[in-house]
PDB file of N, CA and C in Angstrom:
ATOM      1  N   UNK A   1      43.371  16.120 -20.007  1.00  0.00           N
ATOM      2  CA  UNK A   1      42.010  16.124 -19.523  1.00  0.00           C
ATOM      3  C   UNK A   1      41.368  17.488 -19.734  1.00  0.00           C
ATOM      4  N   UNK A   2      41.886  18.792 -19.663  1.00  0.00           N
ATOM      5  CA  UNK A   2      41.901  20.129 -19.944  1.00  0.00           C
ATOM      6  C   UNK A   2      41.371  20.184 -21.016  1.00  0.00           C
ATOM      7  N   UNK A   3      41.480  19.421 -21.879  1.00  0.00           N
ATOM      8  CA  UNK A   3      41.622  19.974 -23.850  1.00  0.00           C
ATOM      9  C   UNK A   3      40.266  18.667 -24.026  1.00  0.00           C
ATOM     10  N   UNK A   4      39.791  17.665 -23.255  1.00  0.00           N
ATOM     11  CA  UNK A   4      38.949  16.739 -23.491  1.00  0.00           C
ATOM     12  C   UNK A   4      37.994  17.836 -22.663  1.00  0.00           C
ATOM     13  N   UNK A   5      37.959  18.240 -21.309  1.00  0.00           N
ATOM     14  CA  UNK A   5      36.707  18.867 -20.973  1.00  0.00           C
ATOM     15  C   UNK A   5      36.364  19.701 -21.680  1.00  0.00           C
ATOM     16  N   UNK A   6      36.921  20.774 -22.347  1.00  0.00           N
ATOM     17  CA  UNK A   6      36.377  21.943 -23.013  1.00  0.00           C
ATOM     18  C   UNK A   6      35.917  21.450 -24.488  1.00  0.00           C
ATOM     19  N   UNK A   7      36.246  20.030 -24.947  1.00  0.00           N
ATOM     20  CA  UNK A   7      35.633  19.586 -26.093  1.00  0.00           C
ATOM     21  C   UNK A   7      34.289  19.415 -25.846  1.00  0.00           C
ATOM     22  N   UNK A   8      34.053  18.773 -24.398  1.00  0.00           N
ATOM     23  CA  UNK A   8      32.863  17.936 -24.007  1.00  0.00           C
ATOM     24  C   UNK A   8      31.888  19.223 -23.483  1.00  0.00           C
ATOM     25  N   UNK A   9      32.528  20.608 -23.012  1.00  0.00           N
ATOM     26  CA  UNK A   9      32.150  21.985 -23.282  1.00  0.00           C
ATOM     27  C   UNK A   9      31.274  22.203 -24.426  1.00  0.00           C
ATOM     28  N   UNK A  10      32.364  22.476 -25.493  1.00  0.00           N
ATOM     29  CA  UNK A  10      32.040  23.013 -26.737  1.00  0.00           C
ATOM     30  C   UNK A  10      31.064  22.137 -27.644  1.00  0.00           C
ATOM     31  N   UNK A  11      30.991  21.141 -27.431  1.00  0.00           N
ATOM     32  CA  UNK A  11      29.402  20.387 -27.617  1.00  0.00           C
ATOM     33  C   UNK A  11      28.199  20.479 -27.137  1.00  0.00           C
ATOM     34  N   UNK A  12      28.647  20.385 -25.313  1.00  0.00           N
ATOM     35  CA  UNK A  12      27.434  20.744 -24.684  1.00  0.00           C
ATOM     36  C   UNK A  12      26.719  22.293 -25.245  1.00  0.00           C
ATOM     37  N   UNK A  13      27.430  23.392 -25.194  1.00  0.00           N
ATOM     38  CA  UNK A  13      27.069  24.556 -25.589  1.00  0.00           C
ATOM     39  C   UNK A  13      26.326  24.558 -26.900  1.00  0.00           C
ATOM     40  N   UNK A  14      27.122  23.896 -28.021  1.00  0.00           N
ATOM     41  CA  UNK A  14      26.393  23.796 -29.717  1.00  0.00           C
ATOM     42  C   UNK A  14      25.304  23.062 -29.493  1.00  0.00           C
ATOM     43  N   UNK A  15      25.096  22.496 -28.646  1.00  0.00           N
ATOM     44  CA  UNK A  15      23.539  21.560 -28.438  1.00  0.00           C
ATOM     45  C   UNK A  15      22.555  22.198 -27.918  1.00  0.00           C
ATOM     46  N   UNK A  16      23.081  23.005 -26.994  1.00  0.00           N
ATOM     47  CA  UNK A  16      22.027  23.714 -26.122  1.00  0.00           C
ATOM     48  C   UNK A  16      20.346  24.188 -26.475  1.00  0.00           C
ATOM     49  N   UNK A  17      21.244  25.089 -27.652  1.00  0.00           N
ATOM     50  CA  UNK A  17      19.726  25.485 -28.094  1.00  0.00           C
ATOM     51  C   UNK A  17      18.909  24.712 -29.033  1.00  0.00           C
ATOM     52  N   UNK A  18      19.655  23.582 -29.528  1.00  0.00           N
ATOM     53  CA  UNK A  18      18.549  22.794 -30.448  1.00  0.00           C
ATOM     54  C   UNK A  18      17.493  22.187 -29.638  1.00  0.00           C
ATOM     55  N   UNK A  19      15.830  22.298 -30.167  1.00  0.00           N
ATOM     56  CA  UNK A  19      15.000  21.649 -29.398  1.00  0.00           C
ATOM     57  C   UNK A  19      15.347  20.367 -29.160  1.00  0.00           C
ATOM     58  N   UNK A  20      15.356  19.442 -30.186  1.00  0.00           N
ATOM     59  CA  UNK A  20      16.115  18.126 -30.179  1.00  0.00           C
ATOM     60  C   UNK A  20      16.428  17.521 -28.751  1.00  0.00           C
ATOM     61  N   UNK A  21      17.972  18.217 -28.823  1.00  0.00           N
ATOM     62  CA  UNK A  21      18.578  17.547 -27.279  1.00  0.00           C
ATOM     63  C   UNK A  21      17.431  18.293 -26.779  1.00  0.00           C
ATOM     64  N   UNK A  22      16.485  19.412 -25.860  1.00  0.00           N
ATOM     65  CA  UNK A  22      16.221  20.177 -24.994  1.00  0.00           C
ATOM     66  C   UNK A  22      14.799  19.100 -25.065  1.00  0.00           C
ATOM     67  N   UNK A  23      13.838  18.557 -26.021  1.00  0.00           N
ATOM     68  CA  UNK A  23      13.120  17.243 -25.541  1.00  0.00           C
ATOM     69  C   UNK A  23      13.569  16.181 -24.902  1.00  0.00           C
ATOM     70  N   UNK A  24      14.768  15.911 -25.855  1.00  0.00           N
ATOM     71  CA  UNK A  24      15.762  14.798 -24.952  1.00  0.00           C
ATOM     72  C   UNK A  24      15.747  15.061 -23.401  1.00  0.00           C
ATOM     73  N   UNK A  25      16.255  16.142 -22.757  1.00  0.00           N
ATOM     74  CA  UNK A  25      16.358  15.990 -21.727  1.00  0.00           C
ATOM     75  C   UNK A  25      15.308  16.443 -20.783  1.00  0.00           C
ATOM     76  N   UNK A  26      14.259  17.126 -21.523  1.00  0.00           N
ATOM     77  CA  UNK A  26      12.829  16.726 -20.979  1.00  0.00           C
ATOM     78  C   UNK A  26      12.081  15.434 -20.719  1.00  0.00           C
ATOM     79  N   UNK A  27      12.425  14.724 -21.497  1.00  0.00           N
ATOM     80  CA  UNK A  27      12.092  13.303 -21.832  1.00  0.00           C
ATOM     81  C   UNK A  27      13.087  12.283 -20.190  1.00  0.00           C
ATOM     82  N   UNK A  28      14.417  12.935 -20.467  1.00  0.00           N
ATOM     83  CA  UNK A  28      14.943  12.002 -19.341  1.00  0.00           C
ATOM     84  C   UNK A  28      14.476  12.745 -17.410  1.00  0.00           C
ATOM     85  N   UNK A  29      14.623  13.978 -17.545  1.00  0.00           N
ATOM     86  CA  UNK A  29      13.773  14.125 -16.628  1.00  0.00           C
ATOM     87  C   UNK A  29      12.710  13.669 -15.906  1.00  0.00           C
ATOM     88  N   UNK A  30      11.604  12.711 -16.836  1.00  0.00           N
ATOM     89  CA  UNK A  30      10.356  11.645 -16.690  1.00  0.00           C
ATOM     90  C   UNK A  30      10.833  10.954 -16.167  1.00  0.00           C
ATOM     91  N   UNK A  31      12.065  10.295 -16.917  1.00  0.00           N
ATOM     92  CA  UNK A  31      12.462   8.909 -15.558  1.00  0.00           C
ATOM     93  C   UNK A  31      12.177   8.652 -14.603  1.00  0.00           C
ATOM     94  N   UNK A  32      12.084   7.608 -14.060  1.00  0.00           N
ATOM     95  CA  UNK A  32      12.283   7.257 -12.828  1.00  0.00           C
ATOM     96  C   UNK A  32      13.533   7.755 -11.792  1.00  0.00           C
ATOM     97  N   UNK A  33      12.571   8.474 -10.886  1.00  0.00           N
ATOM     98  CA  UNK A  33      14.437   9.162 -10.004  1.00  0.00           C
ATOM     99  C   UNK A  33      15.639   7.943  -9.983  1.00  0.00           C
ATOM    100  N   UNK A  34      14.756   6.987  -9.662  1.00  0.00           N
ATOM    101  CA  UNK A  34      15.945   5.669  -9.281  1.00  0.00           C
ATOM    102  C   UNK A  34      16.716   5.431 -10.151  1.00  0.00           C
ATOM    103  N   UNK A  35      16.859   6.025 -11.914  1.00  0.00           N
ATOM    104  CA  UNK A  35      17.466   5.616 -12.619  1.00  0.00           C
ATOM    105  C   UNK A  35      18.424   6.757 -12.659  1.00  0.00           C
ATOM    106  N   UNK A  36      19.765   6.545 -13.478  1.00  0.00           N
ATOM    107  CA  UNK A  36      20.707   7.632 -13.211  1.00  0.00           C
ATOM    108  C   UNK A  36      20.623   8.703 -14.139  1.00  0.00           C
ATOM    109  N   UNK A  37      19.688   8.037 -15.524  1.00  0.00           N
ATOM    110  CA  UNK A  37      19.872   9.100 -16.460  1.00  0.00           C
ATOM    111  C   UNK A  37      18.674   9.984 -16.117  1.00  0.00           C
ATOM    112  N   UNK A  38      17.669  10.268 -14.962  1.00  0.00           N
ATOM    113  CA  UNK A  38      16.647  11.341 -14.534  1.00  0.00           C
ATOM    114  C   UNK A  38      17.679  12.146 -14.227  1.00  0.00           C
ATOM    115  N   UNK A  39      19.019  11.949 -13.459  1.00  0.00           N
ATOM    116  CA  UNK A  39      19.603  13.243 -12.708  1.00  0.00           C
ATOM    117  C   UNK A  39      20.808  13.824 -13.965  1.00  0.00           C
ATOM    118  N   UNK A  40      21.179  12.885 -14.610  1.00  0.00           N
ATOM    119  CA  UNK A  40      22.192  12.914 -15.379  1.00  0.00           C
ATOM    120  C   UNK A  40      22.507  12.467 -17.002  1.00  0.00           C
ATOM    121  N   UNK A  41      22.018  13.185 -18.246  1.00  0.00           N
ATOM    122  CA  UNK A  41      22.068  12.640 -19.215  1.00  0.00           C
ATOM    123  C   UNK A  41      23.482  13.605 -20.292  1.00  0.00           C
ATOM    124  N   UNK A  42      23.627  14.619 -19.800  1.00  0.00           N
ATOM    125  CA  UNK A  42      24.665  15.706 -20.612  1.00  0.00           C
ATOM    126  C   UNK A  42      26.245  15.946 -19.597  1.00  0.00           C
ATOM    127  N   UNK A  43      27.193  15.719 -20.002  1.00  0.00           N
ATOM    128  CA  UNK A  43      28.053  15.875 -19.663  1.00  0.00           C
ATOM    129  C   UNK A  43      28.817  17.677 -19.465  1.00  0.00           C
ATOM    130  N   UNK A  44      29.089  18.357 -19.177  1.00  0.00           N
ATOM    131  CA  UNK A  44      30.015  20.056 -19.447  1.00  0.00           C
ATOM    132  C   UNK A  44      30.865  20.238 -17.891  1.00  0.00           C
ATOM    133  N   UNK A  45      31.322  21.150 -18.986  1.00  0.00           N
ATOM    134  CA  UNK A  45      32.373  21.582 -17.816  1.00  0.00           C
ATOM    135  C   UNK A  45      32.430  21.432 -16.484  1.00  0.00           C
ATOM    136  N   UNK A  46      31.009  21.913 -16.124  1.00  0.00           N
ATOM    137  CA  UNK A  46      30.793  22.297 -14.346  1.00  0.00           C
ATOM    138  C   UNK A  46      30.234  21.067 -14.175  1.00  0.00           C
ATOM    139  N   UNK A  47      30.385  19.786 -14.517  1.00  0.00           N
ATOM    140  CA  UNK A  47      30.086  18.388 -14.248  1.00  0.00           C
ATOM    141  C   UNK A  47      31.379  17.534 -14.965  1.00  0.00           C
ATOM    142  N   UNK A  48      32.383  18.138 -15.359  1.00  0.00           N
ATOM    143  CA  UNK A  48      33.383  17.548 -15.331  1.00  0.00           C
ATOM    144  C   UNK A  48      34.310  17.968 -14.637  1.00  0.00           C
ATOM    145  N   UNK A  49      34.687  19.360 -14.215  1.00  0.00           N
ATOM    146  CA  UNK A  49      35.619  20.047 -13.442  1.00  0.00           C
ATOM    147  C   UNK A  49      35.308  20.428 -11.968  1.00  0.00           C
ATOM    148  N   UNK A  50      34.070  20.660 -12.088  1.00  0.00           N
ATOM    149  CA  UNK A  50      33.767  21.883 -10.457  1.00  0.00           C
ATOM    150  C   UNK A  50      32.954  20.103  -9.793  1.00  0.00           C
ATOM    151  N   UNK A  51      32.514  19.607 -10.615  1.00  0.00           N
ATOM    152  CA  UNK A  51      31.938  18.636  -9.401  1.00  0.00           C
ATOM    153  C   UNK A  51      32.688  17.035  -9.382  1.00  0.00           C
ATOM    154  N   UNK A  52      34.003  16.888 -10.037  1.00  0.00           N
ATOM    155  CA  UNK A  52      35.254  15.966  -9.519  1.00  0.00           C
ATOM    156  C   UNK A  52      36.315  16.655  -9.217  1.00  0.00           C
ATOM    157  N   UNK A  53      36.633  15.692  -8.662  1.00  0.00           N
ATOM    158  CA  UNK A  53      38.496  15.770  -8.500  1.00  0.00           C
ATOM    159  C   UNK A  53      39.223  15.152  -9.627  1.00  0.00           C
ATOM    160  N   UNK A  54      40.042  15.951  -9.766  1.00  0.00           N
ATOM    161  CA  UNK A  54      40.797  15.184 -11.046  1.00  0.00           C
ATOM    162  C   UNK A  54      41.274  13.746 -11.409  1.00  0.00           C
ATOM    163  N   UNK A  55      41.951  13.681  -9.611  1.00  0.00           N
ATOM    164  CA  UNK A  55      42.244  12.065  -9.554  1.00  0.00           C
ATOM    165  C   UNK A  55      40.951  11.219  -9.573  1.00  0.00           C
ATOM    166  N   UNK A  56      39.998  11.596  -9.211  1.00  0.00           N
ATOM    167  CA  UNK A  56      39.096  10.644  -9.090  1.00  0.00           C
ATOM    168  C   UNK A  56      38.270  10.547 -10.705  1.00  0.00           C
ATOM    169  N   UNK A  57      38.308  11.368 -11.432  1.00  0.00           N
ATOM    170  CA  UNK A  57      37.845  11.621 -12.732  1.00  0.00           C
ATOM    171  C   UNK A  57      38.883  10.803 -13.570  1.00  0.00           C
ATOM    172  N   UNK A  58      39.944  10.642 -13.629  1.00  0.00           N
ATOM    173  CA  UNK A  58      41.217  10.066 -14.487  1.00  0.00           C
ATOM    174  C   UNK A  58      40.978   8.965 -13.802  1.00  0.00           C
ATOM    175  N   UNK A  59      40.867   8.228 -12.594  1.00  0.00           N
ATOM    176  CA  UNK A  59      40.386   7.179 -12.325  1.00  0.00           C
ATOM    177  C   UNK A  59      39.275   6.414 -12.977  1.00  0.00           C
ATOM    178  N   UNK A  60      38.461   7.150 -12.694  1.00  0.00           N
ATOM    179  CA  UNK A  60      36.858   6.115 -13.429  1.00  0.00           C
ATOM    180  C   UNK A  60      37.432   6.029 -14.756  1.00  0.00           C
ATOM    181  N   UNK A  61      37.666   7.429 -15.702  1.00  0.00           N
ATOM    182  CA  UNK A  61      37.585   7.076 -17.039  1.00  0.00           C
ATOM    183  C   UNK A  61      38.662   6.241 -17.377  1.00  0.00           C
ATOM    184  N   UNK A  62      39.683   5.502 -16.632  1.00  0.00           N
ATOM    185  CA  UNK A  62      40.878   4.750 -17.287  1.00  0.00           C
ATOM    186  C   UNK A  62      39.297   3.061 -16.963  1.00  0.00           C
ATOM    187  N   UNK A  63      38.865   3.075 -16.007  1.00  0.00           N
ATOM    188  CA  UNK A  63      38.239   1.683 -15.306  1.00  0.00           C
ATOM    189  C   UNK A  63      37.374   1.759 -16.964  1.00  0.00           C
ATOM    190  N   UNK A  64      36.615   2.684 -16.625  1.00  0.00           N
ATOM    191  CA  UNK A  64      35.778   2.820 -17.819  1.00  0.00           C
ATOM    192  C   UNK A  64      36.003   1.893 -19.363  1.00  0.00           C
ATOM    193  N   UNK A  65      37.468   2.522 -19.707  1.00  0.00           N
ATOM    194  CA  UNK A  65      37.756   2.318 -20.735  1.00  0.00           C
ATOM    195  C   UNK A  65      38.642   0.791 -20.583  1.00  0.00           C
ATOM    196  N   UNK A  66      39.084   0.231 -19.264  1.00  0.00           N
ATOM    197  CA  UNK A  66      39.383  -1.298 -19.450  1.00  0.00           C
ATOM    198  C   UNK A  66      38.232  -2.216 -19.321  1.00  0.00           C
ATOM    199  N   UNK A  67      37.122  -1.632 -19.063  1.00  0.00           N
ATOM    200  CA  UNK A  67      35.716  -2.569 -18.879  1.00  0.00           C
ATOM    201  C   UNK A  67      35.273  -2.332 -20.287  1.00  0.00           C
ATOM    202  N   UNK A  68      35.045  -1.427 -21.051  1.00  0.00           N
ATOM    203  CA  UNK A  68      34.668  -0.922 -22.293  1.00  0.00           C
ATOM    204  C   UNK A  68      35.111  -1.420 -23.479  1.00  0.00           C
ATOM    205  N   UNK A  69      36.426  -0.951 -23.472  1.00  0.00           N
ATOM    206  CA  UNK A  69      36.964  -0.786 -24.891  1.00  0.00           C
ATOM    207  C   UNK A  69      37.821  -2.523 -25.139  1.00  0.00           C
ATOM    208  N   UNK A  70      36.900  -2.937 -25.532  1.00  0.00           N
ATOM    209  CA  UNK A  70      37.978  -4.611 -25.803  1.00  0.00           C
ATOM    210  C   UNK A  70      37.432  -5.267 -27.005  1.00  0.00           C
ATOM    211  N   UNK A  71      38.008  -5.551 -28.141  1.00  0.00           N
ATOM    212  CA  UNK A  71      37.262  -5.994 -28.868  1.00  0.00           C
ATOM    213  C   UNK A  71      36.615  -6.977 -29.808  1.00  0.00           C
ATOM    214  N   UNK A  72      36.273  -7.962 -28.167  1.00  0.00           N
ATOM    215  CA  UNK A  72      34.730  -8.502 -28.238  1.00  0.00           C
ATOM    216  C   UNK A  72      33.402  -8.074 -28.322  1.00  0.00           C
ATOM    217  N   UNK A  73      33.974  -6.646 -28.090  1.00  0.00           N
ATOM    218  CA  UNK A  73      32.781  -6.019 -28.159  1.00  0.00           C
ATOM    219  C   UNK A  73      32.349  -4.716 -28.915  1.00  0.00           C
ATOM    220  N   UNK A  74      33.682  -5.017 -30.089  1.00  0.00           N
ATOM    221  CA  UNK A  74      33.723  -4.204 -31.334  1.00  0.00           C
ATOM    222  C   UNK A  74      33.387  -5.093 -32.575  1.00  0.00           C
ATOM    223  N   UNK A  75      32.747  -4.177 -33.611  1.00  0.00           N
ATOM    224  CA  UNK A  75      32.846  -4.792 -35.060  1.00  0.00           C
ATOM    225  C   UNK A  75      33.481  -3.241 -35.917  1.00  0.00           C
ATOM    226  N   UNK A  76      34.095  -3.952 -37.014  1.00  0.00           N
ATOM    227  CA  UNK A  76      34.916  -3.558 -37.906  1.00  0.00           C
ATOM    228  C   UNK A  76      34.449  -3.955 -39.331  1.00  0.00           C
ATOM    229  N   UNK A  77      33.970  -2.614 -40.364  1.00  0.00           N
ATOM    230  CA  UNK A  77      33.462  -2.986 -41.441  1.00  0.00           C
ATOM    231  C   UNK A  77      34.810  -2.207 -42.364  1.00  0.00           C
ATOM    232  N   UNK A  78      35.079  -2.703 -43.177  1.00  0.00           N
ATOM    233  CA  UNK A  78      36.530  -2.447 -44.418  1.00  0.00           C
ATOM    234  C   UNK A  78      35.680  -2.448 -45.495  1.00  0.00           C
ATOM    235  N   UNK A  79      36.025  -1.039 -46.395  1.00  0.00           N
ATOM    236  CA  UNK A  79      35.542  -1.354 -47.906  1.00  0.00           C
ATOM    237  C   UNK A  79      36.779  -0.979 -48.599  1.00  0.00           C
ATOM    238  N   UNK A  80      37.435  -0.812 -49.547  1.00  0.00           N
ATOM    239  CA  UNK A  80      38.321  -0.823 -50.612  1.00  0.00           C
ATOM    240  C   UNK A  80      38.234  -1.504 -51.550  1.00  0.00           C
ATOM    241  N   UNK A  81      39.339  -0.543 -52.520  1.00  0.00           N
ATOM    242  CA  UNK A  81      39.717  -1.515 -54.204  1.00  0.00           C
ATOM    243  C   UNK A  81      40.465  -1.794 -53.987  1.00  0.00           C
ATOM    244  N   UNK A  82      40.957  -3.011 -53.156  1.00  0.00           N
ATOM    245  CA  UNK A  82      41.868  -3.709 -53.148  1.00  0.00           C
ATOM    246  C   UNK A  82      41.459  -5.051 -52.685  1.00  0.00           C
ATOM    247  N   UNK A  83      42.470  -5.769 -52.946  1.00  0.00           N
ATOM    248  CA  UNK A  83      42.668  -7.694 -52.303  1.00  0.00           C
ATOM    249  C   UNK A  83      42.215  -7.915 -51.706  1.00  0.00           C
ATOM    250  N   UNK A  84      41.310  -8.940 -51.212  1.00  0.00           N
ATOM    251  CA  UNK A  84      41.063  -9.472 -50.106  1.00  0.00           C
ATOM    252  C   UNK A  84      42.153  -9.444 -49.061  1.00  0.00           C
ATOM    253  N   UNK A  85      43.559 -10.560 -49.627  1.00  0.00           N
ATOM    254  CA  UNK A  85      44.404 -10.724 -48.826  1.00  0.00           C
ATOM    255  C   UNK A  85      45.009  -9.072 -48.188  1.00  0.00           C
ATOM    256  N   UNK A  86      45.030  -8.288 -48.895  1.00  0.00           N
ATOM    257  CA  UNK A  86      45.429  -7.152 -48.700  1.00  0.00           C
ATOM    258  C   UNK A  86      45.042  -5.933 -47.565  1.00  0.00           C
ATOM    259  N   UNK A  87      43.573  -6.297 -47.720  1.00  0.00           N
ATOM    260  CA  UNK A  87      42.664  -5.706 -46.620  1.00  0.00           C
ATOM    261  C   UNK A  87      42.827  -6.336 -45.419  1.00  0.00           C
ATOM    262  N   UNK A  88      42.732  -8.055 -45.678  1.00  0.00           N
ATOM    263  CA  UNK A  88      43.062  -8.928 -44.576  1.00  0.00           C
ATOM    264  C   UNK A  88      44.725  -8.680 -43.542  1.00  0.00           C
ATOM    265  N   UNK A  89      45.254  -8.153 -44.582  1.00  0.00           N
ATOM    266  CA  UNK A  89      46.881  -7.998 -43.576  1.00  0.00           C
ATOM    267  C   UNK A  89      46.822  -6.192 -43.311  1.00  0.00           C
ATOM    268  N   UNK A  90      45.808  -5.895 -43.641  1.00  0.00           N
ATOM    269  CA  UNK A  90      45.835  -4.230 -42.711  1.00  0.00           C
ATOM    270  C   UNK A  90      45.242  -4.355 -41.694  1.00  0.00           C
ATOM    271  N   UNK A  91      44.221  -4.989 -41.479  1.00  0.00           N
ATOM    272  CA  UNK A  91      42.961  -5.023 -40.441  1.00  0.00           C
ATOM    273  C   UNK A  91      43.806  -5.710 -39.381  1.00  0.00           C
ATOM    274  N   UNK A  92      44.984  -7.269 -39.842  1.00  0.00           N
ATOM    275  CA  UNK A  92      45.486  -7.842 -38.979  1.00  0.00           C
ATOM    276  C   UNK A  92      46.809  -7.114 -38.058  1.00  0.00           C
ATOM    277  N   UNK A  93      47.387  -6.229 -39.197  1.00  0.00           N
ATOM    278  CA  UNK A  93      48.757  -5.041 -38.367  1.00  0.00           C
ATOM    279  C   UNK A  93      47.808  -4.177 -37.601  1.00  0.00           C
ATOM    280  N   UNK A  94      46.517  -3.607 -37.574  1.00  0.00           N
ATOM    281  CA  UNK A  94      45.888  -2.349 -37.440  1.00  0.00           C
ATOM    282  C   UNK A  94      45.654  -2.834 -36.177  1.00  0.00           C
ATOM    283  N   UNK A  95      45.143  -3.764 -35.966  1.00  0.00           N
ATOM    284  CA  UNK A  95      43.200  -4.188 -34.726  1.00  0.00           C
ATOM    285  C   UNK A  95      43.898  -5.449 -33.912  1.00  0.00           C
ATOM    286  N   UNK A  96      44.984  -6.059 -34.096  1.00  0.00           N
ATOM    287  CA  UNK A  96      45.229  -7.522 -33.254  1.00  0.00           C
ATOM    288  C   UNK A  96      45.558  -6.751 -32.012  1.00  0.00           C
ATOM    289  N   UNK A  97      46.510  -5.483 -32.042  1.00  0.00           N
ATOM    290  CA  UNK A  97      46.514  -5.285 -30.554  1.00  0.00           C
ATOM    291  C   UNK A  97      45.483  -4.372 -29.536  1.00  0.00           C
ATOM    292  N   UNK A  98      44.008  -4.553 -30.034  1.00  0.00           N
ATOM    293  CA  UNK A  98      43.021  -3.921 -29.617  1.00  0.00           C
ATOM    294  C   UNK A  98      42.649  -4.820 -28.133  1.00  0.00           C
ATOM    295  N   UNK A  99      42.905  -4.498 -26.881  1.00  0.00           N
ATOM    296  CA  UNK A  99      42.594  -5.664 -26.024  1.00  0.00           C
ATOM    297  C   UNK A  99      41.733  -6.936 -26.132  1.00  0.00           C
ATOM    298  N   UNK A 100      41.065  -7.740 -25.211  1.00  0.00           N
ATOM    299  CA  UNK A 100      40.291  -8.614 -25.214  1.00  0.00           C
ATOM    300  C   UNK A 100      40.314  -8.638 -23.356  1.00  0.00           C
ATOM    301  N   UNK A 101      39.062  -7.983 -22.922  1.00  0.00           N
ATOM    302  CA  UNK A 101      38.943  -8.585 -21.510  1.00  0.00           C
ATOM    303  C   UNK A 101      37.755  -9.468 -21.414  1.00  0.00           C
ATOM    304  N   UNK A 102      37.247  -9.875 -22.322  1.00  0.00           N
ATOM    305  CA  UNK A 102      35.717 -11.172 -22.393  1.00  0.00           C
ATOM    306  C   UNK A 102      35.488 -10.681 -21.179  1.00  0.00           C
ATOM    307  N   UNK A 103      35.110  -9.637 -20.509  1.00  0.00           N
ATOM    308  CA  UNK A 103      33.863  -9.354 -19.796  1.00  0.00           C
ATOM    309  C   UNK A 103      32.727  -9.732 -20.280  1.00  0.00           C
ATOM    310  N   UNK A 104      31.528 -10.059 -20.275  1.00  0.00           N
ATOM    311  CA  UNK A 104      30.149 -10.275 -20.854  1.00  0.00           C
ATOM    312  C   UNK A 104      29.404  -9.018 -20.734  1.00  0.00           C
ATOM    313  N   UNK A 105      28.834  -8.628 -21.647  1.00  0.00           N
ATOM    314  CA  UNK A 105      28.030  -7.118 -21.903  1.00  0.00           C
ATOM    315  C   UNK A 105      26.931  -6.975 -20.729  1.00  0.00           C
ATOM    316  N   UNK A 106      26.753  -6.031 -20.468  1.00  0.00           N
ATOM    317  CA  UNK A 106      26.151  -5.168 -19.822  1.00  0.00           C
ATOM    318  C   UNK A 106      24.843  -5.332 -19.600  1.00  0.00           C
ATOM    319  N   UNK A 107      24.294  -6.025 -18.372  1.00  0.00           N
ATOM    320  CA  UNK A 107      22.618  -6.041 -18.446  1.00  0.00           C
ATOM    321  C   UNK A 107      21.658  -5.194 -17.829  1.00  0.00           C
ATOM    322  N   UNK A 108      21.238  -4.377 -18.717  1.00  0.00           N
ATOM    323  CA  UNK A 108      20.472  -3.552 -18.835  1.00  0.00           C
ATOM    324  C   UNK A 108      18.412  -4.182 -18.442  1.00  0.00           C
ATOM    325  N   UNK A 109      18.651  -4.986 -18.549  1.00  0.00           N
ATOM    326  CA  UNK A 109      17.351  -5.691 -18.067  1.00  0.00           C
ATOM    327  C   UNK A 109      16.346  -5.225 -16.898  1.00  0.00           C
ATOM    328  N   UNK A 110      17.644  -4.973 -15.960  1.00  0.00           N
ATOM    329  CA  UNK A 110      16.997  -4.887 -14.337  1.00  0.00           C
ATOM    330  C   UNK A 110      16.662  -3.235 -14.408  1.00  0.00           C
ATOM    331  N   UNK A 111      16.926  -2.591 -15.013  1.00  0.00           N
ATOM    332  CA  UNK A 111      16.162  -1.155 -15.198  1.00  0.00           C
ATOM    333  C   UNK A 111      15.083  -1.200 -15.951  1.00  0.00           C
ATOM    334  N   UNK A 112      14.669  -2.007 -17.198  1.00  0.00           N
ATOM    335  CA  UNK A 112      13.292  -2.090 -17.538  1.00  0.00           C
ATOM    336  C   UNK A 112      12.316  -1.459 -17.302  1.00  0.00           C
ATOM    337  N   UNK A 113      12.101  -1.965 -16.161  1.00  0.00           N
ATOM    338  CA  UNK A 113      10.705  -1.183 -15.185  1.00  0.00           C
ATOM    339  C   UNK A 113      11.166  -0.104 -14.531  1.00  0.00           C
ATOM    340  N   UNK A 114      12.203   0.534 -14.435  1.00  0.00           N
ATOM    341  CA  UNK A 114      12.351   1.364 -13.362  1.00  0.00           C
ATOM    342  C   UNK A 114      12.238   2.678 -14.430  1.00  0.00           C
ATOM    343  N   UNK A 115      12.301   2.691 -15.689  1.00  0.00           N
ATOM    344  CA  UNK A 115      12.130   3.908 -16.631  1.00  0.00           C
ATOM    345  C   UNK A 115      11.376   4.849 -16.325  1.00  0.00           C
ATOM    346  N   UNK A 116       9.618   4.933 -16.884  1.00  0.00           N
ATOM    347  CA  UNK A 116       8.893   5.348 -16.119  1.00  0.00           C
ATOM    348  C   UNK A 116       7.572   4.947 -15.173  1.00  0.00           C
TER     349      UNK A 116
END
C-alpha cells in the first residue's frame, strides 16, 4: 500500500501545475455540495495516509475491487499476425479466470440534477 500511495503521490504532484487538471478541479468545485466529487476529485498522500487508517483503506479498496473488477463489465480488443484459433486459445488461458460477480452497473441517474 506504501509503494501504491506514493505512486498516487507522484501523479498527484506531476499534475499539479498543469492548468488542465487545475480547471478540472475548478470545474468540480461548482458542483453541487451534495455530490461527492465538489469535496473530492484528486486522490495524494495526505488523503490516502493522514486521513485513513490503513485497515480501513485495505478494506474499501479489496470491496471496491470485488464490486468492480468482474468481467461483465470488461471488453477485450486482440490484434495480431496470427490465427484466429490461436488468438482464440490465448485470450481463453489469459481472461477465463477474470471473475464474474453479474452485479448490474452502476446508476448514475439519481445525481443528474444534483451536478449543478
Amino acid at each position: 500500500m506504501t509503494r501504491e500511495r506514493e505512486a498516487i503521490e507522484s501523479e498527484f504532484q506531476m499534475a499539479l501545475p498543469s492548468d488542465t487538471y487545475r480547471k478540472e478541479q475548478l470545474l468540480m468545485s461548482l458542483f453541487n455540495p451534495k455530490v461527492d466529487i465538489n469535496s473530492f476529485a484528486w486522490g495524494n498522500l495526505k488523503t490516502l495516509r493522514d486521513n485513513i487508517d490503513d485497515d480501513v483503506l485495505y478494506k474499501r479498496l479489496h470491496e471496491f475491487r470485488k464490486y468492480h473488477y468482474s468481467g461483465h463489465r470488461m471488453t477485450l480488443a486482440i490484434q495480431a499476425r496470427l490465427p484466429m484459433s490461436t488468438l482464440e486459445s490465448y485470450v481463453i488461458e489469459c481472461f477465463t479466470t477474470v471473475p464474474q460477480n453479474n452485479l448490474p452497473a452502476d446508476d448514475f441517474s439519481k445525481h443528474s440534477k444534483l451536478c449543478f
